[in-house]
N, C-alpha and C. Protein backbone atom coordinates (compact mmCIF):
# COMPACT_ATOMS: atom_id res chain seq x y z
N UNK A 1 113.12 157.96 -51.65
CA UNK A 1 112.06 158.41 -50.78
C UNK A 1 111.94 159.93 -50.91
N UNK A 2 110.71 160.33 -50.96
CA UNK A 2 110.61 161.77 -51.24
C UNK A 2 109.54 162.38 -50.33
N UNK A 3 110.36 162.96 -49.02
CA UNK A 3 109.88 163.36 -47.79
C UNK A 3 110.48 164.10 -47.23
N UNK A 4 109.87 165.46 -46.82
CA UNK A 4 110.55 167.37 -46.23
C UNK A 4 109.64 166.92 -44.88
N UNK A 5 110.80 167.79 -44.09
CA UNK A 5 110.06 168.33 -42.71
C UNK A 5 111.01 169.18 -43.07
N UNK A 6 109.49 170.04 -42.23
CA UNK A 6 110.36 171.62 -42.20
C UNK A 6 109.51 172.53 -41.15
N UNK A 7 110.74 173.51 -40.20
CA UNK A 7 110.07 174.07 -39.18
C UNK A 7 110.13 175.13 -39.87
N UNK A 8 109.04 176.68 -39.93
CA UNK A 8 109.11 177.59 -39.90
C UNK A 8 107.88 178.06 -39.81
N UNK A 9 107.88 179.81 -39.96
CA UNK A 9 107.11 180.93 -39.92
C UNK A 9 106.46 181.03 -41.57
N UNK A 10 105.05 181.27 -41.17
CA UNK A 10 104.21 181.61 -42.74
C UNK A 10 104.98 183.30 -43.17
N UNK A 11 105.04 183.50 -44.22
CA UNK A 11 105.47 184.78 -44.77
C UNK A 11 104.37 185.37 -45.02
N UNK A 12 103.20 185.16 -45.69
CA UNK A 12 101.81 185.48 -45.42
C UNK A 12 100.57 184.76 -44.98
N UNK A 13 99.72 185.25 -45.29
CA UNK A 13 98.41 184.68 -44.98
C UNK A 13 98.04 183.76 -45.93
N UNK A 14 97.55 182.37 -45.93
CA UNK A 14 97.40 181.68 -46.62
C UNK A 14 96.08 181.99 -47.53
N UNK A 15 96.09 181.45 -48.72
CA UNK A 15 95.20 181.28 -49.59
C UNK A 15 94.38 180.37 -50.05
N UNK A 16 93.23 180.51 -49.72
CA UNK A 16 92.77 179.26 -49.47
C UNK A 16 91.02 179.10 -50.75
N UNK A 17 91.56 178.76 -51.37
CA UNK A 17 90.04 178.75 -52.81
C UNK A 17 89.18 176.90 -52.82
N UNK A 18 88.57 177.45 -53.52
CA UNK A 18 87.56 175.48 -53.68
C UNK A 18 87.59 175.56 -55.05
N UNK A 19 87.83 174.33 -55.56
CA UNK A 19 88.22 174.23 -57.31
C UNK A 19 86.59 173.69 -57.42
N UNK A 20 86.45 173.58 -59.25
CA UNK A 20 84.92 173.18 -59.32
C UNK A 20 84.68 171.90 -59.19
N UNK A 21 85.99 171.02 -58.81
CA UNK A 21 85.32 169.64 -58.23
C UNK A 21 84.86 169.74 -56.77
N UNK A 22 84.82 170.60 -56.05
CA UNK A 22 84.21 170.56 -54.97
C UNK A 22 85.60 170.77 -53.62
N UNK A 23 86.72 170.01 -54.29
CA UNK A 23 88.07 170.07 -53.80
C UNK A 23 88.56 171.56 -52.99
N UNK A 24 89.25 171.38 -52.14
CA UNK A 24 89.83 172.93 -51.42
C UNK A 24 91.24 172.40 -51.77
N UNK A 25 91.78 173.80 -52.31
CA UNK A 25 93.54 173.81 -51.66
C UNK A 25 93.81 175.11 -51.13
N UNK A 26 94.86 175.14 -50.48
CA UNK A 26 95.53 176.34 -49.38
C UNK A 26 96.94 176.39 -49.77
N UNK A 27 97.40 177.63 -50.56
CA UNK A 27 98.67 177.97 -50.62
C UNK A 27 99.39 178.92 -49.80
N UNK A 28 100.27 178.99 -49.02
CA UNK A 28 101.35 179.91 -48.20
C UNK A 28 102.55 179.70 -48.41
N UNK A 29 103.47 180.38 -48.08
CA UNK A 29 105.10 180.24 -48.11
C UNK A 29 105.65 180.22 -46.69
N UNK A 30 106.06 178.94 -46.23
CA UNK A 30 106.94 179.34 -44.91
C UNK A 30 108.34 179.94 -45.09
N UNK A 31 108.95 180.37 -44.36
CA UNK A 31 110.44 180.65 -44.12
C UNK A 31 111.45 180.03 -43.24
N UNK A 32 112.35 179.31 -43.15
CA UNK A 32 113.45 178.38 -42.57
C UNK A 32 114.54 179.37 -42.75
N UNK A 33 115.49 179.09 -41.45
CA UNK A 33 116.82 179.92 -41.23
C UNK A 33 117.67 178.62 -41.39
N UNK A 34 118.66 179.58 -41.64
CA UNK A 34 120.04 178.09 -41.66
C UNK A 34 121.09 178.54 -41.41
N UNK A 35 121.77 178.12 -39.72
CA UNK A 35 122.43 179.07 -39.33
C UNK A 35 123.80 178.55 -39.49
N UNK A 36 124.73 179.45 -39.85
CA UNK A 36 125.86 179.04 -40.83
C UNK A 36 126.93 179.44 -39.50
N UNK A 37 127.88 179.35 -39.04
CA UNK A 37 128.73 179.55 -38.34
C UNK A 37 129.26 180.88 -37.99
N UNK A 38 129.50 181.79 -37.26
CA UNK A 38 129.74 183.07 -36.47
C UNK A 38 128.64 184.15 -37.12
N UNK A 39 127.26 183.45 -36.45
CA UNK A 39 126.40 184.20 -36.47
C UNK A 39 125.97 184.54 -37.35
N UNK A 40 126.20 184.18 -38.69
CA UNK A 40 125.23 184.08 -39.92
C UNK A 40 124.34 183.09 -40.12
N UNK A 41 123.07 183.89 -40.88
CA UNK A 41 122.20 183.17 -41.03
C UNK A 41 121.45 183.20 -42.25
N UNK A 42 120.99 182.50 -42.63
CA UNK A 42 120.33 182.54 -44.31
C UNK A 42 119.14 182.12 -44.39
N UNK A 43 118.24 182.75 -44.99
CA UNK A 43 116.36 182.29 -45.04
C UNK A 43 116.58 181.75 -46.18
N UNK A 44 115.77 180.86 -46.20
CA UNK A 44 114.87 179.91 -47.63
C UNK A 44 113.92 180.19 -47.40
N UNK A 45 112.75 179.82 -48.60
CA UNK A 45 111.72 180.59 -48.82
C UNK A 45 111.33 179.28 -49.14
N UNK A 46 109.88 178.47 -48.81
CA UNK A 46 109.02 176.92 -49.80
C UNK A 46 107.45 177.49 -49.76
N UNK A 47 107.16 177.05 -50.81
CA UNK A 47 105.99 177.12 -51.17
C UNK A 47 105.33 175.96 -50.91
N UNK A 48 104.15 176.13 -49.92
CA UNK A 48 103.49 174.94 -49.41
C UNK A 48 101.80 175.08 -50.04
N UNK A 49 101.54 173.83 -50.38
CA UNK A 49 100.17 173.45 -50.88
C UNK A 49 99.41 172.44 -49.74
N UNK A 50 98.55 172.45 -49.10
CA UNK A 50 97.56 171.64 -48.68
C UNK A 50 96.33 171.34 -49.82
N UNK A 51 95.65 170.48 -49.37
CA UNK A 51 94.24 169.92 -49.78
C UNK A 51 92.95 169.52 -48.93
N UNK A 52 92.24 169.50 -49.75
CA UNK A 52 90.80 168.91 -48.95
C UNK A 52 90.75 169.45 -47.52
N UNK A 53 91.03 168.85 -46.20
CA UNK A 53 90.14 169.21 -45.13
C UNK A 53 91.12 169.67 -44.50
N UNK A 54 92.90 169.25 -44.69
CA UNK A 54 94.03 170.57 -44.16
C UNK A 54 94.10 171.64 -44.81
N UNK A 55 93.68 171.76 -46.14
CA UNK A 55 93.34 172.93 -46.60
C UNK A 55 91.95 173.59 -45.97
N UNK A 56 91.63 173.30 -45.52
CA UNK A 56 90.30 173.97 -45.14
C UNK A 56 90.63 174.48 -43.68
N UNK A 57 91.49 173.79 -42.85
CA UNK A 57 91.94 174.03 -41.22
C UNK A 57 92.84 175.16 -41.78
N UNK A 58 94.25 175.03 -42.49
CA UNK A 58 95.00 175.80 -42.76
C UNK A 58 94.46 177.35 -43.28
N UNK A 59 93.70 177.45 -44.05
CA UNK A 59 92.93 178.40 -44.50
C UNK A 59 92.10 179.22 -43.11
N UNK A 60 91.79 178.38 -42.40
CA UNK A 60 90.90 178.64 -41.34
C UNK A 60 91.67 179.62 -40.02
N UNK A 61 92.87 178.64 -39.79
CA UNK A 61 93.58 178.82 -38.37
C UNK A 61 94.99 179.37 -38.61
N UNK A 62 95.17 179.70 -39.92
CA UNK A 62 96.90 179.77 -39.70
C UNK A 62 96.76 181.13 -40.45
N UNK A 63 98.07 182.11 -40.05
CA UNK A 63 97.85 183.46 -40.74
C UNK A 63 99.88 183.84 -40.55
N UNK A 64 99.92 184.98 -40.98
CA UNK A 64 101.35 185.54 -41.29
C UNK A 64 101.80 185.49 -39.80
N UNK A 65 103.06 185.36 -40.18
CA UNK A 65 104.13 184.86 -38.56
C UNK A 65 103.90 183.70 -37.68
N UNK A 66 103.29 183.24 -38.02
CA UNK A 66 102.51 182.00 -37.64
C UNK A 66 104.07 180.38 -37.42
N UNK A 67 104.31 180.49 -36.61
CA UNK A 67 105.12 179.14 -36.68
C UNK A 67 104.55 177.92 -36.80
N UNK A 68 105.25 176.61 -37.87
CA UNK A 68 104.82 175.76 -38.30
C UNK A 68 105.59 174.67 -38.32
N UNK A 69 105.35 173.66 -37.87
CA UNK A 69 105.97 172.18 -38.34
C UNK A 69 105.44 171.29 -39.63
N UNK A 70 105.67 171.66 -40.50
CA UNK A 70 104.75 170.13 -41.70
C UNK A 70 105.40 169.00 -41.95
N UNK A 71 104.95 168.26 -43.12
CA UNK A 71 105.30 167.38 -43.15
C UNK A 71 105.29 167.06 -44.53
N UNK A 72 105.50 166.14 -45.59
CA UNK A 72 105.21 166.56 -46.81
C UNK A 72 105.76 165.55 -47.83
N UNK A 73 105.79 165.88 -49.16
CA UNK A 73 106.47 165.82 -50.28
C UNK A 73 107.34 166.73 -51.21
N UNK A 74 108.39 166.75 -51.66
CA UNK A 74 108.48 167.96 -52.92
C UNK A 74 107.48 167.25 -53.89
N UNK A 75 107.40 168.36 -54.55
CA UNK A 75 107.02 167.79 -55.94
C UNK A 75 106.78 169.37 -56.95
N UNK A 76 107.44 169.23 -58.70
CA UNK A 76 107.47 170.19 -59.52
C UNK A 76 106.70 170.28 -60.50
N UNK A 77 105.87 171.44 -60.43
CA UNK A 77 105.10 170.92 -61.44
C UNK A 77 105.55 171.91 -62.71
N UNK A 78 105.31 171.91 -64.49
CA UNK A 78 105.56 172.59 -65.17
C UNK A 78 104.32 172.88 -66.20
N UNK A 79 104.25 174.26 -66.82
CA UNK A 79 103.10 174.42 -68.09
C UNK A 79 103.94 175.61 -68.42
N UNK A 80 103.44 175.85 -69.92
CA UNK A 80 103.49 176.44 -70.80
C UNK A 80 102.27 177.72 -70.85
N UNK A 81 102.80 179.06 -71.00
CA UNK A 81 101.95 180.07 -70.81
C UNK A 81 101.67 180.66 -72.20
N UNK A 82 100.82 181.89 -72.42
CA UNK A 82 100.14 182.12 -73.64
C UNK A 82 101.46 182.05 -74.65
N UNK A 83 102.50 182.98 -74.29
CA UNK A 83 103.46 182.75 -75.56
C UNK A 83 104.16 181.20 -75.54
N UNK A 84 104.09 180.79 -75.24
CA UNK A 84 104.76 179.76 -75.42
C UNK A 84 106.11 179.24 -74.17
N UNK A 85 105.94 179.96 -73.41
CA UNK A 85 107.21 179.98 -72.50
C UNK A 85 106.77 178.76 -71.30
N UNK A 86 107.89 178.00 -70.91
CA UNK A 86 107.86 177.09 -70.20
C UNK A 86 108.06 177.55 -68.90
N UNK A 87 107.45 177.18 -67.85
CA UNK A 87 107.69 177.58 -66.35
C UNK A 87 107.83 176.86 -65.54
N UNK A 88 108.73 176.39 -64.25
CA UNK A 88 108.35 175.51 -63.86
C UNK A 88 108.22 176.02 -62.30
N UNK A 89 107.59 175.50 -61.29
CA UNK A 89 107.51 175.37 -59.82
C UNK A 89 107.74 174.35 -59.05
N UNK A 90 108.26 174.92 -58.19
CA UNK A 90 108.73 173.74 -57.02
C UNK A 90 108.23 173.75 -55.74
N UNK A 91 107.07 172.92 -54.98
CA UNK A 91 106.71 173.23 -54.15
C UNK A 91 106.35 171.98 -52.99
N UNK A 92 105.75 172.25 -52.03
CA UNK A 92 105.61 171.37 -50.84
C UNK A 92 104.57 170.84 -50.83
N UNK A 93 104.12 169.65 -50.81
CA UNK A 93 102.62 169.35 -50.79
C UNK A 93 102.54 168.90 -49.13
N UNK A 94 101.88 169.24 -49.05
CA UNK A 94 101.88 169.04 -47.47
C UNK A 94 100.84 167.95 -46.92
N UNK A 95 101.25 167.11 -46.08
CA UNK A 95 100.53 165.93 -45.48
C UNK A 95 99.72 166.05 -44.32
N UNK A 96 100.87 167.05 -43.26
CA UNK A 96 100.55 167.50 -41.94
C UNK A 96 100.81 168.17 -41.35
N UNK A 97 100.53 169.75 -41.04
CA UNK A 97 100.82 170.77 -40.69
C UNK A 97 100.63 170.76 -38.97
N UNK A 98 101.28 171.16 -38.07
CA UNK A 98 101.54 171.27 -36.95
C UNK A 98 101.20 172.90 -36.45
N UNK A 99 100.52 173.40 -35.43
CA UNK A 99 100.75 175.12 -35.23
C UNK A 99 101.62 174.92 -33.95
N UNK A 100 102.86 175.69 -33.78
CA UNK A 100 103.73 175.21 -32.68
C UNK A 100 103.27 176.87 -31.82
N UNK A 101 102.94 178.07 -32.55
CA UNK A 101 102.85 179.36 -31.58
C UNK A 101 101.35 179.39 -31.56
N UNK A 102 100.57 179.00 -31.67
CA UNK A 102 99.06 179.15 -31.12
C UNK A 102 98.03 179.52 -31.75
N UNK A 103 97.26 180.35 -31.57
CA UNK A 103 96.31 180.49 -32.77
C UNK A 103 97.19 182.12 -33.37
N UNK A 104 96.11 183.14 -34.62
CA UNK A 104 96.64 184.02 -34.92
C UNK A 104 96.23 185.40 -34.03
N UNK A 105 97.11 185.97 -34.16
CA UNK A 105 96.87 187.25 -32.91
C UNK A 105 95.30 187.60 -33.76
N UNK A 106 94.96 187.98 -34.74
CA UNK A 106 93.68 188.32 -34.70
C UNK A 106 92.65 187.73 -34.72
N UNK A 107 92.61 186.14 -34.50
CA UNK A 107 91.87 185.33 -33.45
C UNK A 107 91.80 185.91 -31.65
N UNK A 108 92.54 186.28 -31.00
CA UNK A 108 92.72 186.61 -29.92
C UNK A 108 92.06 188.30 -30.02
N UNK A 109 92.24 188.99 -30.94
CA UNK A 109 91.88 190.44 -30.73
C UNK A 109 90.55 190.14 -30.64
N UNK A 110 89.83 189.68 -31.71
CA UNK A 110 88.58 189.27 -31.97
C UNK A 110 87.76 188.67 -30.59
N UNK A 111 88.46 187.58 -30.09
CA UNK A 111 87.84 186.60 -28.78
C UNK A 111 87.77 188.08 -27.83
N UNK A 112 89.14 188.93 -27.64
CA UNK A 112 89.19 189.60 -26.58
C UNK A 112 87.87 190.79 -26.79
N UNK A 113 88.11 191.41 -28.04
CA UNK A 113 86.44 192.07 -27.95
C UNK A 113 85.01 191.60 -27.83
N UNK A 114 84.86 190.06 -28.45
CA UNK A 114 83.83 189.23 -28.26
C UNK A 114 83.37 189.39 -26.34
N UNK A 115 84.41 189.15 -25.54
CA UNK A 115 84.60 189.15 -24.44
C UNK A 115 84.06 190.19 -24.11
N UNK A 116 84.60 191.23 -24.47
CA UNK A 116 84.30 192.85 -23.37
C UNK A 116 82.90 192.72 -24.27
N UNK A 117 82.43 193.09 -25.04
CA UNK A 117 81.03 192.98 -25.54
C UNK A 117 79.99 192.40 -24.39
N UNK A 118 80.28 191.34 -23.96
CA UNK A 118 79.59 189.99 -23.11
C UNK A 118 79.76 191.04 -21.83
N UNK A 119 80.62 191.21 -21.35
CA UNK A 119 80.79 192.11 -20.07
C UNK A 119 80.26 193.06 -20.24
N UNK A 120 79.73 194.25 -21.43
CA UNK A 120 79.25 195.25 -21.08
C UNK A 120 77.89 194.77 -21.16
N UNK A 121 77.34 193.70 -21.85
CA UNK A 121 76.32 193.21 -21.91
C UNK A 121 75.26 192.88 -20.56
N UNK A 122 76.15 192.12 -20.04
CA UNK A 122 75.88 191.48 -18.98
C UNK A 122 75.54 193.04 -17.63
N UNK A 123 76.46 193.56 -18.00
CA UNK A 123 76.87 195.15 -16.84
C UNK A 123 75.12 195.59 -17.31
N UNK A 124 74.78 196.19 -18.58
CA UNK A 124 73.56 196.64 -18.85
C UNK A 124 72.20 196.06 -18.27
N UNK A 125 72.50 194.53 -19.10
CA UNK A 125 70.67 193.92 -18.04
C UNK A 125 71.30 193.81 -16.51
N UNK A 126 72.21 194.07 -15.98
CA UNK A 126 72.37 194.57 -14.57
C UNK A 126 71.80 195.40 -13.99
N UNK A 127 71.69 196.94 -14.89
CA UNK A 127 72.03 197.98 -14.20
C UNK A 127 70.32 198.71 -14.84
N UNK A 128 69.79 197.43 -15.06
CA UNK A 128 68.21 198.38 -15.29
C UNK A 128 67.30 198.17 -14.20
N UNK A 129 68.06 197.52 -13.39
CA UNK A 129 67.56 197.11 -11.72
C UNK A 129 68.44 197.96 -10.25
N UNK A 130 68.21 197.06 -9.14
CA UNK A 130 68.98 197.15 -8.59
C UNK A 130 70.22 195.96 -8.51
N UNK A 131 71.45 196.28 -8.16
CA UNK A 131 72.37 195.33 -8.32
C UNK A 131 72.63 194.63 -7.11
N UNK A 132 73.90 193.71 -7.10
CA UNK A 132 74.13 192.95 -5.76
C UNK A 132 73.90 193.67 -4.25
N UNK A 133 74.77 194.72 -4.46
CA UNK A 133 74.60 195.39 -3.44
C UNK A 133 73.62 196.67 -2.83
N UNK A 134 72.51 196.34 -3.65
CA UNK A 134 71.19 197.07 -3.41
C UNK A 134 71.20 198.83 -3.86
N UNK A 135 72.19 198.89 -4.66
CA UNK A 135 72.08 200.27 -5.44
C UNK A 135 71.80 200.29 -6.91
N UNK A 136 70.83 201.11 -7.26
CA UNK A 136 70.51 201.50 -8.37
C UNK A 136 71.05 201.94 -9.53
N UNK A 137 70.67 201.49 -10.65
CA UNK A 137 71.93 202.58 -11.93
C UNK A 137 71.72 203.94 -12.06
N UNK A 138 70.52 204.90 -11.19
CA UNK A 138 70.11 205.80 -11.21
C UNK A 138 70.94 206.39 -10.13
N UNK A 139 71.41 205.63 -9.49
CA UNK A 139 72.15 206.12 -7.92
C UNK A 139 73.14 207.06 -8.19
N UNK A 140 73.88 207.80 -7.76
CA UNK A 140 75.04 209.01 -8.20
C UNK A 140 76.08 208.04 -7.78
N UNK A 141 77.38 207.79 -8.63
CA UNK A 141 78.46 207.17 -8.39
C UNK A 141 79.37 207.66 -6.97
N UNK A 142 79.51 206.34 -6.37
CA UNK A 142 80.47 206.95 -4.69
C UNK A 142 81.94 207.26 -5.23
N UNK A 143 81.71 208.14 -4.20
CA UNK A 143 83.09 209.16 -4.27
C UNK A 143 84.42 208.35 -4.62
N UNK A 144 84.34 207.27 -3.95
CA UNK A 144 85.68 206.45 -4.36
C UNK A 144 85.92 206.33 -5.54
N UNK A 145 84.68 205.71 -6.56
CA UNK A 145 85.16 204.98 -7.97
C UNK A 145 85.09 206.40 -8.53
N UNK A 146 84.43 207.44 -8.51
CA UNK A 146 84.50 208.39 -9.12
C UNK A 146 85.64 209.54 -9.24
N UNK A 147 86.49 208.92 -8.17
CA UNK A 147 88.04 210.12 -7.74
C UNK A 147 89.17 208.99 -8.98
């Protein structure tokens, strides 16, 4: 049987291209600790591949530091480069990726300025009138908010 689970953190941002069959794949590397007895600990490094429409989520939603649960296969693939030299790779094909820490912080920076945008928005076609409390945007600011 040839089946990985593995918990960890992306090391970067995934890569995510469309081949000319129309196909998507998404490559990243997670990182796994393996904690060895009086407080040592050791990283591994896997190279994970998605496809088709988890490649397209993965590409979409997942970014560096990102914690992950997948699910998967190994599998190695090998070719031969211009001189002649043989190479081989070993990597994760992935079935089902899990996000266990949430979306990526610059999803959240983004929403949070989307946000204040909407609020100053909203403050403006406010303030070309009078507002709730029957003062003008022309009015001189009260002493309170202005101290």
């Amino acid at each position: 049987m040839n089946k990985v689970l593995l918990t960890g953190r992306l090391t970067r941002d995934p890569e995510m291209r469309a081949l000319a069959s129309g196909k998507h794949v998404t490559q990243f590397s997670v990182a796994t600790n393996e904690y060895a007895g009086s407080g040592k600990e050791r990283s591994e490094f896997h190279n994970i591949v998605t496809w088709d429409r988890l490649a397209e989520i993965c590409g979409r939603y997942l970014g560096k530091g990102q914690q992950v649960a997948l699910e998967g296969r190994i599998q190695t693939r090998t070719w031969d480069d211009e001189a002649g030299k043989r190479h081989w790779k070993t990597e994760v094909v992935a079935s089902s990726v899990e996000m266990l820490s949430g979306r990526r912080k610059k999803d959240y920076a983004a929403e949070s300025a989307a946000e204040g945008l909407e609020v100053q928005a909203t403050r403006l076609e406010g303030s070309s009138g009078a507002d709730e409390e029957g003062t003008s945007a022309d009015d001189p600011i009260p002493e309170a908010i202005a101290a």
